[in-house]
C-alpha atoms as a PDB file:
ATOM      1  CA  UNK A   1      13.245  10.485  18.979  1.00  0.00           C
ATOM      2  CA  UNK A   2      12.574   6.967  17.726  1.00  0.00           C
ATOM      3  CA  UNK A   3      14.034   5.993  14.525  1.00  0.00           C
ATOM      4  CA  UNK A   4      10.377   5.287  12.901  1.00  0.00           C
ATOM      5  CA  UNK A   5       9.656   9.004  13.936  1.00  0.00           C
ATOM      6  CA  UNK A   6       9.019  11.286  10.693  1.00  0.00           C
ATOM      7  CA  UNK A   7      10.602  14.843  11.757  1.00  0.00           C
ATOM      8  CA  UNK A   8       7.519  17.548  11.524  1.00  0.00           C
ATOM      9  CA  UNK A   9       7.260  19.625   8.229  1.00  0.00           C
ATOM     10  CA  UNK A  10       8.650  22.648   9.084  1.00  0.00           C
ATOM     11  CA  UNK A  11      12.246  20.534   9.088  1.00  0.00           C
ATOM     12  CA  UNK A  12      11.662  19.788   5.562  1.00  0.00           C
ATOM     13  CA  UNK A  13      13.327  16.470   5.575  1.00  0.00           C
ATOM     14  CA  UNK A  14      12.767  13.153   4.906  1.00  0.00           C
ATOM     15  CA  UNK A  15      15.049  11.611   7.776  1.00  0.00           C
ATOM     16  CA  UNK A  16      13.623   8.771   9.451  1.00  0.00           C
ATOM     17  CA  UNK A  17       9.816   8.655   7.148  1.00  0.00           C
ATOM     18  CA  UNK A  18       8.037   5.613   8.486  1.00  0.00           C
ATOM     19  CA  UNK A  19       7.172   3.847   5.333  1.00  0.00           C
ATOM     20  CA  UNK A  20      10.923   4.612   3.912  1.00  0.00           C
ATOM     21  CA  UNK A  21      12.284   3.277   6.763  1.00  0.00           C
ATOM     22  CA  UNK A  22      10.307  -0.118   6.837  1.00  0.00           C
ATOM     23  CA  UNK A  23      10.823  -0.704   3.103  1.00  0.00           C
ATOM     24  CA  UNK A  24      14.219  -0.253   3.028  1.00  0.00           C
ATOM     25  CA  UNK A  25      14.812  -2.514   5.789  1.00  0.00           C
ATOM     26  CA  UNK A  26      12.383  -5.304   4.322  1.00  0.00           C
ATOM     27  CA  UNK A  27      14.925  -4.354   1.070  1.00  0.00           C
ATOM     28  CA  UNK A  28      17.497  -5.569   3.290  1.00  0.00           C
ATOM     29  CA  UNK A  29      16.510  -8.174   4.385  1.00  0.00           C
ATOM     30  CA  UNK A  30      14.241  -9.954   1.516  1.00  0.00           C
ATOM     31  CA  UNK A  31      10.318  -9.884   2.433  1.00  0.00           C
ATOM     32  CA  UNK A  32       7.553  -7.707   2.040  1.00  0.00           C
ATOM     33  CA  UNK A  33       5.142  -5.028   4.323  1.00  0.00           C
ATOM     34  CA  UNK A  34       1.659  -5.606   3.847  1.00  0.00           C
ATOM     35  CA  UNK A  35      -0.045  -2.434   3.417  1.00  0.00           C
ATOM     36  CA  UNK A  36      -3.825  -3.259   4.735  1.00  0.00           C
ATOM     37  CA  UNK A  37      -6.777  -1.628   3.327  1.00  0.00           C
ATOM     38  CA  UNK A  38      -8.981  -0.009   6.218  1.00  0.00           C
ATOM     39  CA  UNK A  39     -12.399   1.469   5.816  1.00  0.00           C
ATOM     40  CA  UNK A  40     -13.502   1.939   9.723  1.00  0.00           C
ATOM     41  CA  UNK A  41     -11.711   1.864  13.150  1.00  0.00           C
ATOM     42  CA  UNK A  42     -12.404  -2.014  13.233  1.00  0.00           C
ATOM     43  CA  UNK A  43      -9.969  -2.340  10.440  1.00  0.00           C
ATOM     44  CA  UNK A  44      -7.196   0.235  12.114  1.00  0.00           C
ATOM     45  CA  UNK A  45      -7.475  -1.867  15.384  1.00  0.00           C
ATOM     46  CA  UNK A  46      -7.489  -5.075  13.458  1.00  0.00           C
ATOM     47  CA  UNK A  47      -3.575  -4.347  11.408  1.00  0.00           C
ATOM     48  CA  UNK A  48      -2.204  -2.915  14.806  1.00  0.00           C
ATOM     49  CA  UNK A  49      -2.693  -5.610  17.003  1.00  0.00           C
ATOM     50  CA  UNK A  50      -2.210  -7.893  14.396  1.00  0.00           C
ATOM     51  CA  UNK A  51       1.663  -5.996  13.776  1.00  0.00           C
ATOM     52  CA  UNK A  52       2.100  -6.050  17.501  1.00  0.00           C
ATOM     53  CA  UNK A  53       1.054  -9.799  18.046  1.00  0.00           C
ATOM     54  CA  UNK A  54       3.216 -10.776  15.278  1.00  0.00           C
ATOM     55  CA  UNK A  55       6.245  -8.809  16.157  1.00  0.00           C
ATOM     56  CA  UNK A  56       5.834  -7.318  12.485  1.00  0.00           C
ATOM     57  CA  UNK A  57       5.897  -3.682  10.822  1.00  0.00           C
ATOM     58  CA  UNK A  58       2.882  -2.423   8.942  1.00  0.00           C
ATOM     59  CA  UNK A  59       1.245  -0.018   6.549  1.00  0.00           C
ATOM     60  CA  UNK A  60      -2.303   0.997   7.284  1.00  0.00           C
ATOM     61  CA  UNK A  61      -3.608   1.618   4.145  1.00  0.00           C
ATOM     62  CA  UNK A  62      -6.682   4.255   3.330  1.00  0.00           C
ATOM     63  CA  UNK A  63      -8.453   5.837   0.392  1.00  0.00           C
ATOM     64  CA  UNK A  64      -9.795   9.213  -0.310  1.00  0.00           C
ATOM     65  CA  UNK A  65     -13.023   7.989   0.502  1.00  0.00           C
ATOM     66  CA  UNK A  66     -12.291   7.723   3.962  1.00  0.00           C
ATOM     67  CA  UNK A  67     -10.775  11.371   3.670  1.00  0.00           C
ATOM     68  CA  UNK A  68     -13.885  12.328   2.152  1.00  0.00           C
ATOM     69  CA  UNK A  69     -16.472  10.407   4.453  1.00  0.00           C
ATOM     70  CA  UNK A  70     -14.759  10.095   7.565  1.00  0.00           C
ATOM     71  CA  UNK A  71     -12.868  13.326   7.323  1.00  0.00           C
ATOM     72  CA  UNK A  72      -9.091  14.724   8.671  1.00  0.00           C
ATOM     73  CA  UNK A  73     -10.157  14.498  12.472  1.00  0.00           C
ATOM     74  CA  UNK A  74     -10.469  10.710  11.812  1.00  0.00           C
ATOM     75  CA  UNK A  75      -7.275  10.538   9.695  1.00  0.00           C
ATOM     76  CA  UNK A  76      -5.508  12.636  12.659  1.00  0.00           C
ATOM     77  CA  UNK A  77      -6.791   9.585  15.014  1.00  0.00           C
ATOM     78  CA  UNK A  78      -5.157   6.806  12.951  1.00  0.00           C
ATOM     79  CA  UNK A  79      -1.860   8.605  12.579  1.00  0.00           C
ATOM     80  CA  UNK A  80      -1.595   8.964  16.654  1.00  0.00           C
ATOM     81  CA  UNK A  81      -2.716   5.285  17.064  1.00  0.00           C
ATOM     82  CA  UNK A  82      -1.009   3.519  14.650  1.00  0.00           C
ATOM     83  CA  UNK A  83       2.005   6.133  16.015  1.00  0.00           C
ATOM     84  CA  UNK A  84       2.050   4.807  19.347  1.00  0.00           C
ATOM     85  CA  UNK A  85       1.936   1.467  18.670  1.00  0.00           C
ATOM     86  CA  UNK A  86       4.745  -1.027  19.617  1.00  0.00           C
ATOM     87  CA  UNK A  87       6.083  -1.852  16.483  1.00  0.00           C
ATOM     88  CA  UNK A  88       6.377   0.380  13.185  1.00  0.00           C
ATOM     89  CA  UNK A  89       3.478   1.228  11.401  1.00  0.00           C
ATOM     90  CA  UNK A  90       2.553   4.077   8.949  1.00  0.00           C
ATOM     91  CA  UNK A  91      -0.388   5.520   7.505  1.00  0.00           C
ATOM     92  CA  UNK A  92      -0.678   5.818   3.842  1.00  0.00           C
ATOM     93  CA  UNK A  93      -3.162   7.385   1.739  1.00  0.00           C
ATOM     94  CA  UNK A  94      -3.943   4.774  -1.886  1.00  0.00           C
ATOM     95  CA  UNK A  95      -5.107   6.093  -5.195  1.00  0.00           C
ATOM     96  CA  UNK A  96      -5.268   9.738  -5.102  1.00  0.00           C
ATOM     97  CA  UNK A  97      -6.142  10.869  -7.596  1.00  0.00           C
ATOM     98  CA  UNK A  98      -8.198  14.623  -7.823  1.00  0.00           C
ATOM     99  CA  UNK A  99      -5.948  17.441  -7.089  1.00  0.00           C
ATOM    100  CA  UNK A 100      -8.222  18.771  -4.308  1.00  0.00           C
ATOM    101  CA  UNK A 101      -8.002  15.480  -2.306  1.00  0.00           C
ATOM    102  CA  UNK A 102      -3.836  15.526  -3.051  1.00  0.00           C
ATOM    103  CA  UNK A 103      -3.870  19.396  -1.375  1.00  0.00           C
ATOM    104  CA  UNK A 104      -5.893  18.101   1.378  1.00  0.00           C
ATOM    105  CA  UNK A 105      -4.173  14.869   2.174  1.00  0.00           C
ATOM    106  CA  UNK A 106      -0.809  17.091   1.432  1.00  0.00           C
ATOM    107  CA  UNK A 107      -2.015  19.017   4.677  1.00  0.00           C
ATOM    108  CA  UNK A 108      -2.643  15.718   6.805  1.00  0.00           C
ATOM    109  CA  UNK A 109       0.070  13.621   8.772  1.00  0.00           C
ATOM    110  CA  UNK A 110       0.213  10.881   6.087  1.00  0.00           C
ATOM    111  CA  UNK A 111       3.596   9.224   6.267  1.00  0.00           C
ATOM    112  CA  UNK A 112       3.013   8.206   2.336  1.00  0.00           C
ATOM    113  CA  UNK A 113       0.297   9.120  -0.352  1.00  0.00           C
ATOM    114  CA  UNK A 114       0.057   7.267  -3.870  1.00  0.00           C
ATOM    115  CA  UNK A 115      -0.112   9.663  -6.441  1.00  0.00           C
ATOM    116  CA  UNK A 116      -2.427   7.941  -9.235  1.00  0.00           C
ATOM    117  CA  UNK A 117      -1.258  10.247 -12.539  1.00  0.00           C
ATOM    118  CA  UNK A 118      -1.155   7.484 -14.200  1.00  0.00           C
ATOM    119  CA  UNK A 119      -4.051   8.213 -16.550  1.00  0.00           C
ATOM    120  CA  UNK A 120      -2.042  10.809 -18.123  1.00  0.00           C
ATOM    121  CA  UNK A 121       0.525  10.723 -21.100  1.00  0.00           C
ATOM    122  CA  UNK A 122       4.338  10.288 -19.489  1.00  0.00           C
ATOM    123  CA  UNK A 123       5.517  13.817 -19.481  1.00  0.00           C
ATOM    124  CA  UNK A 124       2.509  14.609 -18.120  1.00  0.00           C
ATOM    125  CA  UNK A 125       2.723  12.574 -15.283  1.00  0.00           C
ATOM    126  CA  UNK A 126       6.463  13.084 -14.761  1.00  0.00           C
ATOM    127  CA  UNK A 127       5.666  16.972 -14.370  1.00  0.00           C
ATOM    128  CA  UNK A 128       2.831  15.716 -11.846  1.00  0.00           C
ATOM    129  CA  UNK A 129       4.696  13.454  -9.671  1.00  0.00           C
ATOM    130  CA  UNK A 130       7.922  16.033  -9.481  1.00  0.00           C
ATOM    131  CA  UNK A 131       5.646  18.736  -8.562  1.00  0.00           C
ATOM    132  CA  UNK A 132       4.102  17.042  -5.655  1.00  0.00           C
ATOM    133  CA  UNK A 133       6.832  14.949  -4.654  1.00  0.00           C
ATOM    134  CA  UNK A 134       8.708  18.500  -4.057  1.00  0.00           C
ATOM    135  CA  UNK A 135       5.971  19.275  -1.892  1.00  0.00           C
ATOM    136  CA  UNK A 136       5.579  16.205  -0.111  1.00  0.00           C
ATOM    137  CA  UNK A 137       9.115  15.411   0.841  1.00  0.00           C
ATOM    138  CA  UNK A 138       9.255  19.292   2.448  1.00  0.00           C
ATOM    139  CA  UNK A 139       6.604  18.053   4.669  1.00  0.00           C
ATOM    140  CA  UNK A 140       8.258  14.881   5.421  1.00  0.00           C
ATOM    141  CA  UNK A 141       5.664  12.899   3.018  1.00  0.00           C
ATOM    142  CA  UNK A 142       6.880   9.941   0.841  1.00  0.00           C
ATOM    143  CA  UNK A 143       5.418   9.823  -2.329  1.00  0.00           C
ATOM    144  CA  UNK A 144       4.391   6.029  -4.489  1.00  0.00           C
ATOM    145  CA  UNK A 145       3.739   6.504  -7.898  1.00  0.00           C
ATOM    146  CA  UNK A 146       2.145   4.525 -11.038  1.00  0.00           C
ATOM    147  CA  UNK A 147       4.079   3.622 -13.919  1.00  0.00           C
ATOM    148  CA  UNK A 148       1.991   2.053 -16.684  1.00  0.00           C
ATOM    149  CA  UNK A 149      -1.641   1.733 -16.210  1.00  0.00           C
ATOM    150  CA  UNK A 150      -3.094  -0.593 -13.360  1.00  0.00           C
ATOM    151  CA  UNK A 151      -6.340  -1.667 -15.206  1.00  0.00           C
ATOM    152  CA  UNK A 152      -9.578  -3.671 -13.422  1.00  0.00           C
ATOM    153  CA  UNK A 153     -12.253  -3.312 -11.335  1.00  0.00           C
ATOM    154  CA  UNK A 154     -14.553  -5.668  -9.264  1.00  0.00           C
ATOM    155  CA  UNK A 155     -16.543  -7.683 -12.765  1.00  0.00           C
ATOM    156  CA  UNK A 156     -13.295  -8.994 -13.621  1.00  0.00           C
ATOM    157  CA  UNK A 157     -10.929  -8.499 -16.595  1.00  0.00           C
ATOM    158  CA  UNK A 158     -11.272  -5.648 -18.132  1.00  0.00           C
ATOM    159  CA  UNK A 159     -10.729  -5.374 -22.509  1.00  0.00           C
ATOM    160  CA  UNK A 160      -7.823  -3.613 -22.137  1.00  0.00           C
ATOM    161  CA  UNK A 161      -5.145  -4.797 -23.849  1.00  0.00           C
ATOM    162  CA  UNK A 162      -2.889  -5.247 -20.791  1.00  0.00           C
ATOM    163  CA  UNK A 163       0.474  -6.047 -23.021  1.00  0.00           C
ATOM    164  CA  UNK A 164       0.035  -2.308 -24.016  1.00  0.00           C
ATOM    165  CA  UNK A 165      -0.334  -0.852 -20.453  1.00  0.00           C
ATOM    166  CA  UNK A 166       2.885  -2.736 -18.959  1.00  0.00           C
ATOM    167  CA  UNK A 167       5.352  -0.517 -17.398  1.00  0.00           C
ATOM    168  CA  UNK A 168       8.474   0.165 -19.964  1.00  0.00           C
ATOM    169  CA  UNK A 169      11.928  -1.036 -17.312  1.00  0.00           C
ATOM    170  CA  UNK A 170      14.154   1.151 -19.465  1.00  0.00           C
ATOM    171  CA  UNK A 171      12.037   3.887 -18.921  1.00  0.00           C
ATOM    172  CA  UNK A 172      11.538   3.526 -15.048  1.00  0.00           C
ATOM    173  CA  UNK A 173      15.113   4.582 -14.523  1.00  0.00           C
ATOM    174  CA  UNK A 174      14.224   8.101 -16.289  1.00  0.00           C
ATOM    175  CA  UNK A 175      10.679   8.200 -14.634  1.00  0.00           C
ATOM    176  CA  UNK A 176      12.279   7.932 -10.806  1.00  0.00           C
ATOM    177  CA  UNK A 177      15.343  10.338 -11.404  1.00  0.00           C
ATOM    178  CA  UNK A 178      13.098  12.830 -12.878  1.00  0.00           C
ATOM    179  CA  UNK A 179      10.123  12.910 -10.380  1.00  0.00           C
ATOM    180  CA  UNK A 180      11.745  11.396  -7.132  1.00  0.00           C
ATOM    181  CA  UNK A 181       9.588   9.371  -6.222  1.00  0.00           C
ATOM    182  CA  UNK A 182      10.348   6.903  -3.184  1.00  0.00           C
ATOM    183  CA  UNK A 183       8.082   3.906  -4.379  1.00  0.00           C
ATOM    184  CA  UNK A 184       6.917   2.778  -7.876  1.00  0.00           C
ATOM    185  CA  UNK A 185       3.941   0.497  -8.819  1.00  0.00           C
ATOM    186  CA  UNK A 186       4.401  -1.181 -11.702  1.00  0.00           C
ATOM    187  CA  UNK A 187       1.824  -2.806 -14.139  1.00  0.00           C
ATOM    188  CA  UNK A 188       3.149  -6.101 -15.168  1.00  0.00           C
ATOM    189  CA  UNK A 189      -0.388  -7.941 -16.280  1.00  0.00           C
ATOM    190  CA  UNK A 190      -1.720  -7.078 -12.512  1.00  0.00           C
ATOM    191  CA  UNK A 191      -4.917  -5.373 -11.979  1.00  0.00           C
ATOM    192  CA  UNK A 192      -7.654  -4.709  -9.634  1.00  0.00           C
ATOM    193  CA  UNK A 193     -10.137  -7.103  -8.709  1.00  0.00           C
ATOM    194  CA  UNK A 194     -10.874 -10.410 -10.187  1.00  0.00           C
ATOM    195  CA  UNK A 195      -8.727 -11.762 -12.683  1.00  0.00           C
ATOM    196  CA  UNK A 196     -11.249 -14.186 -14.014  1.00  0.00           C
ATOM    197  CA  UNK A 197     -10.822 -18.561 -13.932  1.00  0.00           C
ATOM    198  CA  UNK A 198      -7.408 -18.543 -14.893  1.00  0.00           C
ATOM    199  CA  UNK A 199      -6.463 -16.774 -12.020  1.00  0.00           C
ATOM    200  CA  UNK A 200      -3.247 -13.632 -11.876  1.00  0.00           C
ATOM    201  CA  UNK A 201      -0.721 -15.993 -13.124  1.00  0.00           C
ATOM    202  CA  UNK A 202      -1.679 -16.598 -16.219  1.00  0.00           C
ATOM    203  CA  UNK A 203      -1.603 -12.368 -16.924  1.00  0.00           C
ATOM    204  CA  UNK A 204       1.644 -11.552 -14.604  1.00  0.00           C
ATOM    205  CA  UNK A 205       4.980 -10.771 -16.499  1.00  0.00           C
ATOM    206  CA  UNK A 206       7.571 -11.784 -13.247  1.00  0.00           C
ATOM    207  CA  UNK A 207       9.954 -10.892 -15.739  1.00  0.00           C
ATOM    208  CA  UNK A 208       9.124  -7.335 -16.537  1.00  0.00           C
ATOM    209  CA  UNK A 209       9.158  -7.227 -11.807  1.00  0.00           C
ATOM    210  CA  UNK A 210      12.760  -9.165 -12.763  1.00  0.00           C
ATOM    211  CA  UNK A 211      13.843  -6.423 -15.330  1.00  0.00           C
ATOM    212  CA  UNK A 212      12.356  -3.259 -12.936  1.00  0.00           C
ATOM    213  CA  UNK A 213      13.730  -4.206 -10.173  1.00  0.00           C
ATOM    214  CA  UNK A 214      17.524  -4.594 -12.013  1.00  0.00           C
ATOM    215  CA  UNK A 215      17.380  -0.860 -13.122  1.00  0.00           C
ATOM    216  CA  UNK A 216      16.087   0.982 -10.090  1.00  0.00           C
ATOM    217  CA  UNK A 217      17.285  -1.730  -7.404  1.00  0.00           C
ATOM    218  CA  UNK A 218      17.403   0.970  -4.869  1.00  0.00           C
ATOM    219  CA  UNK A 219      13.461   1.686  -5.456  1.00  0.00           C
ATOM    220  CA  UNK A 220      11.026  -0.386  -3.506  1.00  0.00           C
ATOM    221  CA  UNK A 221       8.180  -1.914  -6.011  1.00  0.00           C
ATOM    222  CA  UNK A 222       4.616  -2.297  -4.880  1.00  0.00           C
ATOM    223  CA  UNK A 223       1.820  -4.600  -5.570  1.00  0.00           C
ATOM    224  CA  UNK A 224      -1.561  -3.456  -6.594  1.00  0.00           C
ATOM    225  CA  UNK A 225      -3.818  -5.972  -7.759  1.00  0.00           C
ATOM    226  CA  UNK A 226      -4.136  -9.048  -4.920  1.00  0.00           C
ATOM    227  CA  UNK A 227      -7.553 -10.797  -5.033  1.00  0.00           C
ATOM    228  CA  UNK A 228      -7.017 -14.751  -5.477  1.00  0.00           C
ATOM    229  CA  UNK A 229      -2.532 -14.422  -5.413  1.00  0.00           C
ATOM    230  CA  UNK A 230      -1.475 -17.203  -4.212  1.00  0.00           C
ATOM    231  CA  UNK A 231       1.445 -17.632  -1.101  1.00  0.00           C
ATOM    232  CA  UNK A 232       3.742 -18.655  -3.410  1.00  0.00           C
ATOM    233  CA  UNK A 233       2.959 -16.235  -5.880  1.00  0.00           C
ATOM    234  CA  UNK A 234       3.600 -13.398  -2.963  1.00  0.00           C
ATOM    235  CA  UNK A 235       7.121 -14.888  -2.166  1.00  0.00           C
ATOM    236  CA  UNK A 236       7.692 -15.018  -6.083  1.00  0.00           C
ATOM    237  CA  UNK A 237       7.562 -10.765  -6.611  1.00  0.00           C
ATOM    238  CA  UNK A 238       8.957 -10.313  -3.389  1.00  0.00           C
ATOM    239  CA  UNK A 239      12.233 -12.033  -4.608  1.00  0.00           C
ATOM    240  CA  UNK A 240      11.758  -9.673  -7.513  1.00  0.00           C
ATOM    241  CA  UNK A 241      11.991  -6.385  -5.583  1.00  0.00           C
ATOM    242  CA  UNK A 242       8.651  -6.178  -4.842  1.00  0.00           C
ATOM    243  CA  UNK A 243       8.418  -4.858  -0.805  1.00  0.00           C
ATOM    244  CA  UNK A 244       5.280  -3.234  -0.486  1.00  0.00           C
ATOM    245  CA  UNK A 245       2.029  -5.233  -0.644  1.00  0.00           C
ATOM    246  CA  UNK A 246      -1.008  -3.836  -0.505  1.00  0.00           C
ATOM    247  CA  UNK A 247      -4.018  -6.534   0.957  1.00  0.00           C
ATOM    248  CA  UNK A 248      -7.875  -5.809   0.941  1.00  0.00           C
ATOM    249  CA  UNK A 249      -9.793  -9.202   0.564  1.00  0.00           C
ATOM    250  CA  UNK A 250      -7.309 -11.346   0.732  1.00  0.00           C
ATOM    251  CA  UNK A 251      -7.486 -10.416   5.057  1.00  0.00           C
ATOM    252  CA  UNK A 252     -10.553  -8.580   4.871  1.00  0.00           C
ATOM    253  CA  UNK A 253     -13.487 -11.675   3.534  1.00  0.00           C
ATOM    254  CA  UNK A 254     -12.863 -13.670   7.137  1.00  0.00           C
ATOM    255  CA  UNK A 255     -14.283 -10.527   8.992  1.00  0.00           C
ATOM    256  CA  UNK A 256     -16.794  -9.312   6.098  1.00  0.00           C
ATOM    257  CA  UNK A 257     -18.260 -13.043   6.100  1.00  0.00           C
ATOM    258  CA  UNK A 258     -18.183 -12.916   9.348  1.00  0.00           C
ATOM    259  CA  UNK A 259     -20.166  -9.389  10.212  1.00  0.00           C
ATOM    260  CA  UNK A 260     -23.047 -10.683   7.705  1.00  0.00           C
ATOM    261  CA  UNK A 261     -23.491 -13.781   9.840  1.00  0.00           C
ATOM    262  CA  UNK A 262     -23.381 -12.550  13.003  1.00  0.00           C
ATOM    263  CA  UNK A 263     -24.717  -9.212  12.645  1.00  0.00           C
ATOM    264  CA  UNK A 264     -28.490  -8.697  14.597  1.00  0.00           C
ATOM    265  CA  UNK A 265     -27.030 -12.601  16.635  1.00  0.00           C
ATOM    266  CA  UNK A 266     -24.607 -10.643  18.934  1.00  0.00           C
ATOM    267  CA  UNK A 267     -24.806  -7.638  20.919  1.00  0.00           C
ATOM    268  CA  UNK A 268     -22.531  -4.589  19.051  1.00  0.00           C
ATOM    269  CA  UNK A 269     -19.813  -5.015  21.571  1.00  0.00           C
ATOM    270  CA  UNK A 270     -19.298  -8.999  21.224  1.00  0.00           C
ATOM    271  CA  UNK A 271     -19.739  -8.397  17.390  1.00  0.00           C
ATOM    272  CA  UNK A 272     -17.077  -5.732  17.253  1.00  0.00           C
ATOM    273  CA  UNK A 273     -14.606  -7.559  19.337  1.00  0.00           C
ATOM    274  CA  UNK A 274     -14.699 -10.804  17.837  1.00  0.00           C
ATOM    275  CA  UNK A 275     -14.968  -9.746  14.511  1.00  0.00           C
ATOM    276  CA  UNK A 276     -11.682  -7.466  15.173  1.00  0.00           C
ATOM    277  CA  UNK A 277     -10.270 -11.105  16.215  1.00  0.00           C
ATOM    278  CA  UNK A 278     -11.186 -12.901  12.844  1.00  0.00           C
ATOM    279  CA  UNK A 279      -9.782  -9.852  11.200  1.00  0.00           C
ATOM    280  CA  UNK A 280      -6.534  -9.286  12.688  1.00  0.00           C
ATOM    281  CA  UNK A 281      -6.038 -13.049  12.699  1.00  0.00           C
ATOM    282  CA  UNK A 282      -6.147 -13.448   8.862  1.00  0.00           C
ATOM    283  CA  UNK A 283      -3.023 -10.249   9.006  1.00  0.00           C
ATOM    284  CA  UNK A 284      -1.285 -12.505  11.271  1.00  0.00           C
ATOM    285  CA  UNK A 285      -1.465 -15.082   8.225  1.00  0.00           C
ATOM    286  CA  UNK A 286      -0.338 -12.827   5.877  1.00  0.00           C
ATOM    287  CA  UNK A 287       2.520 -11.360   8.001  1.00  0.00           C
ATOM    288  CA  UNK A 288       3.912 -15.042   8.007  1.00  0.00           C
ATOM    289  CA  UNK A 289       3.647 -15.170   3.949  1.00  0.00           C
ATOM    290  CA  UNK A 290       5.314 -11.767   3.251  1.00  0.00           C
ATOM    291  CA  UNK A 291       7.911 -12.537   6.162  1.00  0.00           C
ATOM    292  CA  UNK A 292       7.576  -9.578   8.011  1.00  0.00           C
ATOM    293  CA  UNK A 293       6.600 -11.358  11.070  1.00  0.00           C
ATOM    294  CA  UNK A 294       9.199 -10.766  13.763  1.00  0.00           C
ATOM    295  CA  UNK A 295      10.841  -8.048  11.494  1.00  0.00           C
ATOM    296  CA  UNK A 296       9.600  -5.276  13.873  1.00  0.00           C
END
């Protein structure tokens, strides 16, 4: 069996879970897995041959939208290819947050689901994250969870009051030894789409990472919230226990940009190959940032 092989459910273990395994090696060793958004196969096709080009491991990120809109059968087809690929990659499912898509994706060969319970009071979430993380880790599933509140959207900052949504370090500690959760995304002043002219560093706490990642060292952090970070500003949370990275237009604008200009120019087949190309070429760049190229 290889060693990025997850064991089937009926072993109920978690030896040798994909996106475990990578994580705690990148621990290790001191860089980062991206974990790429994907919304069709272009995208899929785009991360793997970008991983095995690069010599890097990888984390094919989807939504419950694409469980919703593409279905399991399509899910079931990224698990085997991203399986058989050359180098390690896993499939993990972002943001879930209704209970019926958490049963459903719960019944799907996910190698990792993010469990959103984050709009929920602590105990609350606590009892939600143990219960499913239970269930998950019986079928071989690792489960990433939100501590804090990961505020934005697309229009830019939001009124929140971010100081009041940051994730409490002392409390982390508590949070992971009472749910059991394998990963934990923090809010530090990070948040989902644009974070206006001044750009994420003038909102990011590194220290709160700094403080995190000194009282659950042996948890992998993850970063929501990339839009506009800077390379430096990657290799800055990586050196503070950040190890999973999740990408969408930072390596996804090259191929959008490039599918509106080209689109009704180029017969379906040229436009789909090239623009697989563009795509998979700004993952390469990104592989070299994190420093997971040649990690595989």
């Amino acid at each position: 069996m290889s060693p990025f092989t997850r064991k089937s459910p009926e072993t109920g273990t978690m030896e040798h879970n994909r996106t475990v395994d990578m994580l705690r090696r990148a621990q290790a060793y001191g860089y980062a897995v991206g974990a790429y958004n994907c919304y069709n196969d272009d995208g899929v096709m785009a991360v793997i041959r970008a991983a095995e080009a690069s010599k890097s491991p990888a984390i094919i990120q989807l939504f419950p939208w694409t469980l919703n809109f593409q279905g399991p059968h399509f899910i079931r087809w990224v698990v085997e290819y991203a399986h058989s690929a050359s180098v390690p990659i896993a499939v993990h499912l972002d943001h879930c947050i209704e209970p019926e898509d958490v049963r459903r994706a719960l019944e799907l060969p996910f190698d990792s689901i993010m469990i959103d319970a984050s709009r929920l009071d602590p105990e609350a979430n606590i009892a939600e994250c143990a219960r499913i993380v239970e269930e998950a880790n019986a079928r071989g599933i690792a489960i990433e969870a939100e501590l804090g509140r990961i505020e934005g959207g697309e229009d830019g900052l939001p009124l929140t009051d971010l100081e009041s949504i940051l994730t409490n370090p002392g409390f982390a500690r508590e949070f992971v030894d009472r749910t059991g959760v394998q990963l934990l995304a923090p809010s530090f002043g990070n948040i989902h789409g644009s974070y206006g002219p001044l750009g994420p560093k003038a909102y990011w706490r590194l220290d709160v990472l700094k403080d995190l990642n000194e009282n659950i060292p042996s948890i992998p952090l993850v970063l929501h919230g990339t839009t506009a970070v800077s390379d430096v500003l990657f290799r800055e949370t990586i050196k503070r226990g950040v190890h999973k990275i999740n990408l969408n237009r930072t390596v996804r604008d090259d191929y959008s940009r490039f599918v509106a200009a080209n689109a009704g120019k180029l017969e379906l087949t040229a436009l789909k190959e090239q623009a697989v190309e563009v795509h998979a070429k700004s993952i390469e760049r990104l592989m070299d940032v994190l420093g997971s190229s040649g990690r595989a």
